[in-house]
PDB file of N, CA and C in Angstrom:
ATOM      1  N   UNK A   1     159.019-173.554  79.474  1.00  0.00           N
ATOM      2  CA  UNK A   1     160.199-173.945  78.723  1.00  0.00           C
ATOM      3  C   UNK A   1     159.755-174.406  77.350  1.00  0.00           C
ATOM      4  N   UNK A   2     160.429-174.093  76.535  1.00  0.00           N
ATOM      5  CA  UNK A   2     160.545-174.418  75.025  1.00  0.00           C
ATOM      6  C   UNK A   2     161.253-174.909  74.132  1.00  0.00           C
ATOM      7  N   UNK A   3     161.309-176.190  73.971  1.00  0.00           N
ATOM      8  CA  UNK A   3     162.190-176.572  73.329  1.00  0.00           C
ATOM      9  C   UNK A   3     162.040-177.081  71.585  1.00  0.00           C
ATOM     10  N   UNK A   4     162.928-176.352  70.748  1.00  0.00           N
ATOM     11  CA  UNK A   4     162.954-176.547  69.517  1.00  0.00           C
ATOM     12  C   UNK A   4     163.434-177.715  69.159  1.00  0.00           C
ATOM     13  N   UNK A   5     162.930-178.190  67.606  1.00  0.00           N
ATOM     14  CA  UNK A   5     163.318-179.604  66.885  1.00  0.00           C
ATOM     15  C   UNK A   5     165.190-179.463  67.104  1.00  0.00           C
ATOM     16  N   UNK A   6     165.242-180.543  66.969  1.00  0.00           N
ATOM     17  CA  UNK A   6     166.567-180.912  67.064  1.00  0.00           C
ATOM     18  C   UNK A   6     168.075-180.367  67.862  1.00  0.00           C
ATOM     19  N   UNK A   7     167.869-180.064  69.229  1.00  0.00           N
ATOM     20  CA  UNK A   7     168.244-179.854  70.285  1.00  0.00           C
ATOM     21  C   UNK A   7     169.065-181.413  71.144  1.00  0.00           C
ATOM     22  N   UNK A   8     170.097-180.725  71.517  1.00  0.00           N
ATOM     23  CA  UNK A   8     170.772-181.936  72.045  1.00  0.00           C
ATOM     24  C   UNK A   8     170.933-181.759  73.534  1.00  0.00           C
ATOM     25  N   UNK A   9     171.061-182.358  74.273  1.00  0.00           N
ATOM     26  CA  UNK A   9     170.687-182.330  75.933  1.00  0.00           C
ATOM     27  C   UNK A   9     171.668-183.530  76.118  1.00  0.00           C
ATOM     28  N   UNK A  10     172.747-183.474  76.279  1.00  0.00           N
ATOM     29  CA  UNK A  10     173.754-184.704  77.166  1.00  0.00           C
ATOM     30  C   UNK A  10     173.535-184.126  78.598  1.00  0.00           C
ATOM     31  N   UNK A  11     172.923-184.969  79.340  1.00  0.00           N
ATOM     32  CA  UNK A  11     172.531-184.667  80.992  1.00  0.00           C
ATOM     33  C   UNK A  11     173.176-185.850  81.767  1.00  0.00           C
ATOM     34  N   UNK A  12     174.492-186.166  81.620  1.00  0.00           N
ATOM     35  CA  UNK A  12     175.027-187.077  82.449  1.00  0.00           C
ATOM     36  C   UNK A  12     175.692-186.153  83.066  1.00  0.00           C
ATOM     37  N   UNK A  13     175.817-185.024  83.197  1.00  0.00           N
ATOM     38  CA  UNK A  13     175.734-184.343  84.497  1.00  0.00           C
ATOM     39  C   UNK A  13     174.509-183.584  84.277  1.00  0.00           C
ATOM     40  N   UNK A  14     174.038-183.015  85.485  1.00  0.00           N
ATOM     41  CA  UNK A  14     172.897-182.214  85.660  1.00  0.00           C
ATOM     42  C   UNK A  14     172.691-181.106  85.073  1.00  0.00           C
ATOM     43  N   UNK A  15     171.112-180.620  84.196  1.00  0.00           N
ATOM     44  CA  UNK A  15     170.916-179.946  83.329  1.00  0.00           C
ATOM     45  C   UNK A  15     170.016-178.945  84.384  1.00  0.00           C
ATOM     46  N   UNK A  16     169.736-177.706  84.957  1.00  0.00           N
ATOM     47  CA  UNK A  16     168.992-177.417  85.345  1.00  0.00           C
ATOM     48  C   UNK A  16     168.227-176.071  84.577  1.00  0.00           C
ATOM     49  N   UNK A  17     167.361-176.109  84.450  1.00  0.00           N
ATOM     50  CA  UNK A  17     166.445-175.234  84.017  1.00  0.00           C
ATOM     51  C   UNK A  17     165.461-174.314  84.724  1.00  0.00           C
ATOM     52  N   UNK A  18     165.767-172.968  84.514  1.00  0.00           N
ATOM     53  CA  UNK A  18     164.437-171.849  85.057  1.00  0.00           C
ATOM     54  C   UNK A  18     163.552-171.950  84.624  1.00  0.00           C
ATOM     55  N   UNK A  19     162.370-171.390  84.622  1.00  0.00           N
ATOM     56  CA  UNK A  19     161.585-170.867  84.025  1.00  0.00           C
ATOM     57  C   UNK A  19     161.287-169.794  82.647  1.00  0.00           C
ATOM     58  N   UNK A  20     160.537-169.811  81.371  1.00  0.00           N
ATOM     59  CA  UNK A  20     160.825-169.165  80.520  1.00  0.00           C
ATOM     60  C   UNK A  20     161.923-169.742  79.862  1.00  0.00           C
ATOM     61  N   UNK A  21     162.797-170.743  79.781  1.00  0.00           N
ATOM     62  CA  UNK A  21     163.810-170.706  78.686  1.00  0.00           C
ATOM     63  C   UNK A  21     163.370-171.150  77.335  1.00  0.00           C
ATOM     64  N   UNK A  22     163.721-170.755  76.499  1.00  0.00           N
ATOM     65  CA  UNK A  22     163.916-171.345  74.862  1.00  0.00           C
ATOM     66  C   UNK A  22     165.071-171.558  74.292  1.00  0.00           C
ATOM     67  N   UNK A  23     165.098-172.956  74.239  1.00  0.00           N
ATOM     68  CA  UNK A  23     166.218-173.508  73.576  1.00  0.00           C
ATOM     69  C   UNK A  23     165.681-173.511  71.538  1.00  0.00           C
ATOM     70  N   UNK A  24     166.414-172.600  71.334  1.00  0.00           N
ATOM     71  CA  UNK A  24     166.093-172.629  69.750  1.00  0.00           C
ATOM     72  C   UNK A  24     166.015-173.777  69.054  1.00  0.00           C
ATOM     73  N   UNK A  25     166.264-173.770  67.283  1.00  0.00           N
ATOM     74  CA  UNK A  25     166.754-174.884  66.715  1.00  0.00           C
ATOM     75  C   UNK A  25     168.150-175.312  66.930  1.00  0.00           C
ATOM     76  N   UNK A  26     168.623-176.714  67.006  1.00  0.00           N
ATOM     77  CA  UNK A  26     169.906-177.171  66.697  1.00  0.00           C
ATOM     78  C   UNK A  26     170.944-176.753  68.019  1.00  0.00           C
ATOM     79  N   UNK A  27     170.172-176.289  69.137  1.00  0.00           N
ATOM     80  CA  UNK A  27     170.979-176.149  70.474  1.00  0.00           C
ATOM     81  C   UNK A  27     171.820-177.203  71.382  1.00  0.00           C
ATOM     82  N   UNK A  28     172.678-177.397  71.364  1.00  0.00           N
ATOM     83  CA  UNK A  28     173.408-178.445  72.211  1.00  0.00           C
ATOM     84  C   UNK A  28     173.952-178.110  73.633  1.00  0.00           C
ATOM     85  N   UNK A  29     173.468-178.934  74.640  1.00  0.00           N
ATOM     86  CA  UNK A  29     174.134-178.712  76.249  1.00  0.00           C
ATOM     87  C   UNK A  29     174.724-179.395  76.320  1.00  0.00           C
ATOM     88  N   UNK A  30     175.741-179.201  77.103  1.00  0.00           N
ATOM     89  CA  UNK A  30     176.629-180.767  77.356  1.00  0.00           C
ATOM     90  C   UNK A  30     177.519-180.792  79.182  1.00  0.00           C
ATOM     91  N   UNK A  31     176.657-181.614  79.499  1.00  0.00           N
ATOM     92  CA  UNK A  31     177.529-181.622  81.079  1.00  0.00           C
ATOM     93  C   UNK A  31     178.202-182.393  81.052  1.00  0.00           C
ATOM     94  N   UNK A  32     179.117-182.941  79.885  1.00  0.00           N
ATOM     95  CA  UNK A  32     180.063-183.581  80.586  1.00  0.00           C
ATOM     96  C   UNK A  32     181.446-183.744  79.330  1.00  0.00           C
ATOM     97  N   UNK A  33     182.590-183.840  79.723  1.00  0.00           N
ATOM     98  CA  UNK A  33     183.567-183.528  78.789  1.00  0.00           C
ATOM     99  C   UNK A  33     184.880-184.463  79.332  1.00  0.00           C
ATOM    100  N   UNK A  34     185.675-184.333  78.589  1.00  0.00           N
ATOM    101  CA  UNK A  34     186.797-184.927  78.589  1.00  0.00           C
ATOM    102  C   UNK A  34     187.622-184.188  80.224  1.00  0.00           C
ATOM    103  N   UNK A  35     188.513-184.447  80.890  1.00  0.00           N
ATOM    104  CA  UNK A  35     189.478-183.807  82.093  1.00  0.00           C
ATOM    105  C   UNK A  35     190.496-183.357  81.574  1.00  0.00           C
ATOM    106  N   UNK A  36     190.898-181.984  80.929  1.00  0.00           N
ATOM    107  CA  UNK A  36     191.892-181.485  80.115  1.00  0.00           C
ATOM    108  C   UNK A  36     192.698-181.444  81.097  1.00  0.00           C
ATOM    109  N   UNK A  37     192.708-181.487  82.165  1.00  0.00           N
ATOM    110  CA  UNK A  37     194.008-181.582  83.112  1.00  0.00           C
ATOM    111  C   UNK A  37     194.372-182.915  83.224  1.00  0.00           C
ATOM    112  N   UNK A  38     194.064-183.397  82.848  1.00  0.00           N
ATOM    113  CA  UNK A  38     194.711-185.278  82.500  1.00  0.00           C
ATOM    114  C   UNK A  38     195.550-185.481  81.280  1.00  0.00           C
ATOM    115  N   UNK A  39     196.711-185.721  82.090  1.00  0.00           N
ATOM    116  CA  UNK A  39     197.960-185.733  81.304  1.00  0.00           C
ATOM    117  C   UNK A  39     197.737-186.152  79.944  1.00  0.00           C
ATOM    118  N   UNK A  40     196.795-187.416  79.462  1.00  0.00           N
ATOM    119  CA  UNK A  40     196.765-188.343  78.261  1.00  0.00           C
ATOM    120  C   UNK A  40     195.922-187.818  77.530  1.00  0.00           C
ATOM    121  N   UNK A  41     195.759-187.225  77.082  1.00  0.00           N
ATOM    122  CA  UNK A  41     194.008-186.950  76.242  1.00  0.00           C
ATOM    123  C   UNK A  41     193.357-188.327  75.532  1.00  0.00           C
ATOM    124  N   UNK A  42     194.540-189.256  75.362  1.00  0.00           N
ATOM    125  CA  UNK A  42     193.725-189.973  74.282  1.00  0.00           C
ATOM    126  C   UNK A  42     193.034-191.198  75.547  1.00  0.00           C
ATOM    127  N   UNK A  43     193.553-191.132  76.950  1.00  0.00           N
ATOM    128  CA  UNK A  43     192.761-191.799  78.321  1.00  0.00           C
ATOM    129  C   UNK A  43     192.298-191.213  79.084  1.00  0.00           C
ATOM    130  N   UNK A  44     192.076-189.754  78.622  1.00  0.00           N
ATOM    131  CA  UNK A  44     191.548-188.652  79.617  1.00  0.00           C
ATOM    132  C   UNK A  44     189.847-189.410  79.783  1.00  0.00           C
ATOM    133  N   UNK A  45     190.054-189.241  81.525  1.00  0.00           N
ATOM    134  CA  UNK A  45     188.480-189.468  81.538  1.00  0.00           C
ATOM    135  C   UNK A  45     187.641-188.395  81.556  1.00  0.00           C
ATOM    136  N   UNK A  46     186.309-189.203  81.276  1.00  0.00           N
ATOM    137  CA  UNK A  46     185.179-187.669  80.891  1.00  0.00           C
ATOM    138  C   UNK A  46     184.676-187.420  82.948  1.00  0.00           C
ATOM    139  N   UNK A  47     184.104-186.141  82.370  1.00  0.00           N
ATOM    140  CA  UNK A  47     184.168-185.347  84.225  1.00  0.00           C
ATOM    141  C   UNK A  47     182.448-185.000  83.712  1.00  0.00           C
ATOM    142  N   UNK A  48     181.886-185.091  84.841  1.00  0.00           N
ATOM    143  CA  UNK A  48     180.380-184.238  84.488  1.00  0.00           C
ATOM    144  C   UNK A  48     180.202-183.094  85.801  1.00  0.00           C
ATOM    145  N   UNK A  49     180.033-181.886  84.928  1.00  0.00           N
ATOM    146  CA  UNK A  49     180.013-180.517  85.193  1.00  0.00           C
ATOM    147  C   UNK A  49     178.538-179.975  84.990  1.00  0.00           C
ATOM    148  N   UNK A  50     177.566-180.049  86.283  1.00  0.00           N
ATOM    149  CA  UNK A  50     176.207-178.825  85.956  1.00  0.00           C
ATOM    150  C   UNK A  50     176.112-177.612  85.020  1.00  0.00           C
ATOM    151  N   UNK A  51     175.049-177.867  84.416  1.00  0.00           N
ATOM    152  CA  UNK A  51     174.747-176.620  83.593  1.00  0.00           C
ATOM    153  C   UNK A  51     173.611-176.062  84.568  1.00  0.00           C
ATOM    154  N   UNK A  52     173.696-174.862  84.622  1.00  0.00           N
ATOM    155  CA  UNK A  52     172.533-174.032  85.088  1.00  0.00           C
ATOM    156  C   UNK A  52     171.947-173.035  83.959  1.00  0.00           C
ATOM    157  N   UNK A  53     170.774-172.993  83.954  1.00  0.00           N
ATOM    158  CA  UNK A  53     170.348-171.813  82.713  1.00  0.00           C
ATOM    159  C   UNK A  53     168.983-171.369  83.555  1.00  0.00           C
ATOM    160  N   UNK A  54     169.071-170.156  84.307  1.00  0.00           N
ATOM    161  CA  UNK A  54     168.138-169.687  85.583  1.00  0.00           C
ATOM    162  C   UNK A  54     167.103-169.329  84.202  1.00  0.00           C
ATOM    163  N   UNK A  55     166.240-168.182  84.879  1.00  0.00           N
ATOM    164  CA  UNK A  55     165.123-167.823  84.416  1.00  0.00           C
ATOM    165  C   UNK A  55     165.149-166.722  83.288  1.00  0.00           C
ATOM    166  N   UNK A  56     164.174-166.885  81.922  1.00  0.00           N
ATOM    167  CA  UNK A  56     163.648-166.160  80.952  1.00  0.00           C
ATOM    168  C   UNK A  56     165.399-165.901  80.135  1.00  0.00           C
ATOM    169  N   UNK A  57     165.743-167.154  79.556  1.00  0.00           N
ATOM    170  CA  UNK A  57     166.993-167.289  78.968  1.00  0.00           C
ATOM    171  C   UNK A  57     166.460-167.622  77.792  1.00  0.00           C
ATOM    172  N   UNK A  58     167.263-167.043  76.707  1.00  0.00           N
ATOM    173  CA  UNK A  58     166.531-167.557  75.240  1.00  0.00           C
ATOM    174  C   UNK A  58     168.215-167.729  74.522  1.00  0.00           C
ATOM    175  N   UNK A  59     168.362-169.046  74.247  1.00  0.00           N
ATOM    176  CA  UNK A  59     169.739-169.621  73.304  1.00  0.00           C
ATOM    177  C   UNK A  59     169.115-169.668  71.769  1.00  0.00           C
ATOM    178  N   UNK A  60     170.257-168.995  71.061  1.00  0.00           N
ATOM    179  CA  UNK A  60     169.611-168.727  69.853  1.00  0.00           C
ATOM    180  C   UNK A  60     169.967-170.337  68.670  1.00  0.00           C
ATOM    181  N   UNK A  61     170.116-170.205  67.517  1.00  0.00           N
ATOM    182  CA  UNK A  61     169.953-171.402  66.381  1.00  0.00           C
ATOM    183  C   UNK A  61     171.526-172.095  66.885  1.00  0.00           C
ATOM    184  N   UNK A  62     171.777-173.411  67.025  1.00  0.00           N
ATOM    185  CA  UNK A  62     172.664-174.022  67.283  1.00  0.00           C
ATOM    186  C   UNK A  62     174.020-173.366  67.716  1.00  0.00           C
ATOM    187  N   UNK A  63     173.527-172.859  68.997  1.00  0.00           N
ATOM    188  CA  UNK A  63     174.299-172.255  69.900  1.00  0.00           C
ATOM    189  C   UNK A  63     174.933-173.692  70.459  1.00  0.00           C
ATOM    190  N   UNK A  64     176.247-173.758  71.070  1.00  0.00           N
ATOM    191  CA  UNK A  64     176.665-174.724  71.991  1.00  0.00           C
ATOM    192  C   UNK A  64     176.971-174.172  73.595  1.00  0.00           C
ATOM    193  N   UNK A  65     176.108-175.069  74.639  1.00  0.00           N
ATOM    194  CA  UNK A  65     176.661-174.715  76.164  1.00  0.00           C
ATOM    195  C   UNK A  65     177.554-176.345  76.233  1.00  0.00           C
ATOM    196  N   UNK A  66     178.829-175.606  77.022  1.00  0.00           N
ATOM    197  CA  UNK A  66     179.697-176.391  77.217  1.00  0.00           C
ATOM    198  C   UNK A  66     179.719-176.672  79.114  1.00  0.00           C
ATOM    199  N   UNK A  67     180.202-177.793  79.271  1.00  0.00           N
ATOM    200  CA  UNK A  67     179.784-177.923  80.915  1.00  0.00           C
ATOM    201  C   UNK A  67     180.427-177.507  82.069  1.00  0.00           C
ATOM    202  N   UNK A  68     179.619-176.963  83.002  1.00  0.00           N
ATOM    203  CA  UNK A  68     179.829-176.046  84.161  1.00  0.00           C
ATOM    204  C   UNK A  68     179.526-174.611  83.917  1.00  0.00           C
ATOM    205  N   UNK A  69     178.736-174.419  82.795  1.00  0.00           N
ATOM    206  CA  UNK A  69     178.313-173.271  82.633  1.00  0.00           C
ATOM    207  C   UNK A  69     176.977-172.653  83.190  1.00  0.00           C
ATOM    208  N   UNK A  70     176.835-171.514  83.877  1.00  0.00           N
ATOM    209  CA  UNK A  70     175.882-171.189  84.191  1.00  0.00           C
ATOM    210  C   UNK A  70     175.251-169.390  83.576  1.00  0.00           C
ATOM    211  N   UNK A  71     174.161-170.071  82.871  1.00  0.00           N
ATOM    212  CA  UNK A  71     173.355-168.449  82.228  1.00  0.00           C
ATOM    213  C   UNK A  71     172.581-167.566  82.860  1.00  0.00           C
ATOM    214  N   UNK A  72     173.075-166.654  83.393  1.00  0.00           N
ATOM    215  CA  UNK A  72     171.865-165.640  84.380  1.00  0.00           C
ATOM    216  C   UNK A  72     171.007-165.401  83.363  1.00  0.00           C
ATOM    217  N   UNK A  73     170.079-165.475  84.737  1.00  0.00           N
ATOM    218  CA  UNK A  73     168.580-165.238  84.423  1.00  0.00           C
ATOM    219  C   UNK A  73     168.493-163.892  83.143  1.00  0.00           C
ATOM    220  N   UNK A  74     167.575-163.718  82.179  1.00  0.00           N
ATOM    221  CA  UNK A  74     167.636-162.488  81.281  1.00  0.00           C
ATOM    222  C   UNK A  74     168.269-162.675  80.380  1.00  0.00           C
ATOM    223  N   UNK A  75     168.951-163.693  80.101  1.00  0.00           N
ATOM    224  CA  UNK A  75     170.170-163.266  79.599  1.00  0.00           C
ATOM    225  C   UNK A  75     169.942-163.831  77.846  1.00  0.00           C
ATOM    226  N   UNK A  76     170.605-163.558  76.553  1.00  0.00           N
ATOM    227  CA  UNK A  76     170.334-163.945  75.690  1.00  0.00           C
ATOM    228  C   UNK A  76     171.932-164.729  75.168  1.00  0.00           C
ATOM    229  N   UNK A  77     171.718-166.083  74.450  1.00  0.00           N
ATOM    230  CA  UNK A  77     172.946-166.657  73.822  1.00  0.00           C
ATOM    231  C   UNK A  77     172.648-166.491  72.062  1.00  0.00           C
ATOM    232  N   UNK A  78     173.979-165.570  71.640  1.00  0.00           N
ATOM    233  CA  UNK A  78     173.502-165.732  70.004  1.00  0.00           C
ATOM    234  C   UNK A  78     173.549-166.969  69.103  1.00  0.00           C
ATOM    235  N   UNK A  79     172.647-167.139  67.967  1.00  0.00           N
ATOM    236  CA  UNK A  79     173.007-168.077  66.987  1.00  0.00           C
ATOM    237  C   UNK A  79     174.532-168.423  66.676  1.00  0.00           C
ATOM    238  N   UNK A  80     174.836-169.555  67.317  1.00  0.00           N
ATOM    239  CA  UNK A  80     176.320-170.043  67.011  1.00  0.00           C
ATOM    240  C   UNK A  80     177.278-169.998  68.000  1.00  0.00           C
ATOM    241  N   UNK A  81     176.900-169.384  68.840  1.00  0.00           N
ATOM    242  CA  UNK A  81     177.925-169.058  69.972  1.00  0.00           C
ATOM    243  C   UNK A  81     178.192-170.218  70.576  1.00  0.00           C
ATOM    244  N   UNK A  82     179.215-169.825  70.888  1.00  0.00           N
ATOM    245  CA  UNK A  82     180.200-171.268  71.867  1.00  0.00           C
ATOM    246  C   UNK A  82     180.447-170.751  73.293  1.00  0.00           C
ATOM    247  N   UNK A  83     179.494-171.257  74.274  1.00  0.00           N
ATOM    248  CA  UNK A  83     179.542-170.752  75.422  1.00  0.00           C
ATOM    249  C   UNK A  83     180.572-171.740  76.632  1.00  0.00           C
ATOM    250  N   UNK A  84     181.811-170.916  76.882  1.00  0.00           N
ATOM    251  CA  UNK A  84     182.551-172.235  77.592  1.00  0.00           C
ATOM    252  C   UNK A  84     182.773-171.283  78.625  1.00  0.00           C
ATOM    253  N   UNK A  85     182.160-170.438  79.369  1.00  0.00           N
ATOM    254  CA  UNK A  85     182.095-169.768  80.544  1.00  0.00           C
ATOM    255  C   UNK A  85     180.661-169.320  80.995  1.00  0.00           C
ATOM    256  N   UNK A  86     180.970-168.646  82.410  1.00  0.00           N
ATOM    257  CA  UNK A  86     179.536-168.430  82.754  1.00  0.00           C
ATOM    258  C   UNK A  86     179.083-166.927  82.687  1.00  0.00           C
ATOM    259  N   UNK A  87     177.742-166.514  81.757  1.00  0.00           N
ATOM    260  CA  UNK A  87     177.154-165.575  81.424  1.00  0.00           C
ATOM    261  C   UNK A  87     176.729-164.576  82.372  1.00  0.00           C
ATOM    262  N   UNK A  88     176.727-163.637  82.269  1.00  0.00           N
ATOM    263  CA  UNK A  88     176.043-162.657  83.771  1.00  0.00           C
ATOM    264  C   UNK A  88     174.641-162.844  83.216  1.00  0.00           C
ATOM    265  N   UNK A  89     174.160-162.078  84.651  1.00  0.00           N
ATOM    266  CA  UNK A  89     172.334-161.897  83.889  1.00  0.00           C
ATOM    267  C   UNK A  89     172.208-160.348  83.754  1.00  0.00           C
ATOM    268  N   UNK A  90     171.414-160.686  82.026  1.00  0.00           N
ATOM    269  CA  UNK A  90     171.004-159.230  81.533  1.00  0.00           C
ATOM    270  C   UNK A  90     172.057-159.297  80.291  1.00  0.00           C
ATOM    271  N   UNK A  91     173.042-160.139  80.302  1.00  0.00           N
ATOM    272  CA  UNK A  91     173.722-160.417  78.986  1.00  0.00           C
ATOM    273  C   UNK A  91     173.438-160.808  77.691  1.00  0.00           C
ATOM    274  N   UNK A  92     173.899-159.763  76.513  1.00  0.00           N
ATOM    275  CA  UNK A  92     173.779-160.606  75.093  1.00  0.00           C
ATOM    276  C   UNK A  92     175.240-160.799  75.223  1.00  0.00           C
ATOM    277  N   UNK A  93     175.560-162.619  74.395  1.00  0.00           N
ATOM    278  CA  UNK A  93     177.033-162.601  74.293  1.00  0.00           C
ATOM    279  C   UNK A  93     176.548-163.662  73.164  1.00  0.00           C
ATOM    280  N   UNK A  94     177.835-163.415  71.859  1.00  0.00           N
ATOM    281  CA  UNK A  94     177.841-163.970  71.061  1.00  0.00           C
ATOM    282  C   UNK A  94     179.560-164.371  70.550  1.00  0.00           C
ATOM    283  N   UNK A  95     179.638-165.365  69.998  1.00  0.00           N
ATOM    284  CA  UNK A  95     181.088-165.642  69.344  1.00  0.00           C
ATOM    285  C   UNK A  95     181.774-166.880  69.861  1.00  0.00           C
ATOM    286  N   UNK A  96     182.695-167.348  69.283  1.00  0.00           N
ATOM    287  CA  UNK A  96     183.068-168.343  69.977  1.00  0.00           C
ATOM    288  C   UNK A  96     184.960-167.702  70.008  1.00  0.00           C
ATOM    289  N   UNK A  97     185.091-167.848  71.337  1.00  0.00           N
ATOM    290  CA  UNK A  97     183.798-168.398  72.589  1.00  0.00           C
ATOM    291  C   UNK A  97     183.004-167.339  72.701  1.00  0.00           C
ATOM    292  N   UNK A  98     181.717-167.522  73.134  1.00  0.00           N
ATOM    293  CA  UNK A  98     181.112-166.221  73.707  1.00  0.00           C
ATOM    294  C   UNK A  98     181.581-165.236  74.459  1.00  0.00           C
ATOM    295  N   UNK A  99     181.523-164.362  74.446  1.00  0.00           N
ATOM    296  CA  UNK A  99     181.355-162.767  74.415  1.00  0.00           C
ATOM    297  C   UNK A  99     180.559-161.528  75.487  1.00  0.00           C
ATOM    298  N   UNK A 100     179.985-161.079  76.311  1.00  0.00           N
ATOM    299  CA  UNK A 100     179.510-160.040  76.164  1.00  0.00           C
ATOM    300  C   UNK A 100     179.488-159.060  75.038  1.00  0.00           C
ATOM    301  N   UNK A 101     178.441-159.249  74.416  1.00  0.00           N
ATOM    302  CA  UNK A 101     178.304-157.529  73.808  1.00  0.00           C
ATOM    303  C   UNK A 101     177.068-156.760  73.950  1.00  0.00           C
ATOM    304  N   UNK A 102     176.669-157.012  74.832  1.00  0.00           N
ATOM    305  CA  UNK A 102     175.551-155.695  75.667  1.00  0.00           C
ATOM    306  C   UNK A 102     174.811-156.213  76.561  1.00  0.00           C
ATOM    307  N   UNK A 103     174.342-155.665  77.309  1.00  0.00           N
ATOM    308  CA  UNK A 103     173.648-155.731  78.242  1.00  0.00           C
ATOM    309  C   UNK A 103     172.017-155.342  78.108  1.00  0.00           C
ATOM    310  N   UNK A 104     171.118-156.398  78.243  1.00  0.00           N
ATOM    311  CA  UNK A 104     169.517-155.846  78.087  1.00  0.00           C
ATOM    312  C   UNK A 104     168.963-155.088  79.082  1.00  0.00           C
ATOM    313  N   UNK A 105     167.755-154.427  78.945  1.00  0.00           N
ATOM    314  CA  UNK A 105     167.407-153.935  79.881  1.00  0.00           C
ATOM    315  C   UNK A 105     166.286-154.299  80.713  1.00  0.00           C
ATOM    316  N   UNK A 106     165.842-155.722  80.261  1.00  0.00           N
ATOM    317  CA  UNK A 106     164.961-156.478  81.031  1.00  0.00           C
ATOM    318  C   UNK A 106     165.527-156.293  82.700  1.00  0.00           C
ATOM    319  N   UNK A 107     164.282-156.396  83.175  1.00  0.00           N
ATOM    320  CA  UNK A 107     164.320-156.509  84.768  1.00  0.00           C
ATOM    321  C   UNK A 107     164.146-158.025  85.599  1.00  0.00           C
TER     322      UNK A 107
END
């Protein structure tokens, strides 16, 4: 695992990590968020949601993972992307929110 300068890791819920990942520059995880199904937003309580990011995952320059997301193994996140779902493996996805737009051919 590799982690670049200035990377943010909120792990008040669980962060789990494969093997091979690189978290670029300026990457943020976050397991835990506000309960948008709570009527109040401004008393909404925060919920903590696992991140999973399996094996040989590379998140590109201040990408954001948002919580309960999980990245199959292979898979690549682009510079900037806003990931608020879960990635297949063998995926490039970029955009916010992220995206599929191709599939690698790593094994």
């Amino acid at each position: 695992m590799h982690i670049n300068p200035s990377c943010y890791l909120n792990a008040t819920g669980r962060i789990l990590f494969g093997k091979d990942v690189v978290l670029s520059y300026g990457v943020k995880i976050l397991s835990t968020g506000l309960d948008l199904a709570f009527p109040c937003r401004t008393t909404a309580p925060h919920i903590d949601k696992e991140v999973v990011i399996e094996d040989n995952v590379w998140i590109g320059v201040g990408a954001i993972v948002l919580p309960g997301v999980r990245i199959g193994r292979n898979a690549v996140v682009s510079a900037g992307a806003v990931v608020i779902g879960d990635v297949p493996r063998n995926a490039v996805v970029a955009g916010n929110p992220a995206r599929v737009i191709q599939f690698t051919s790593v094994q």
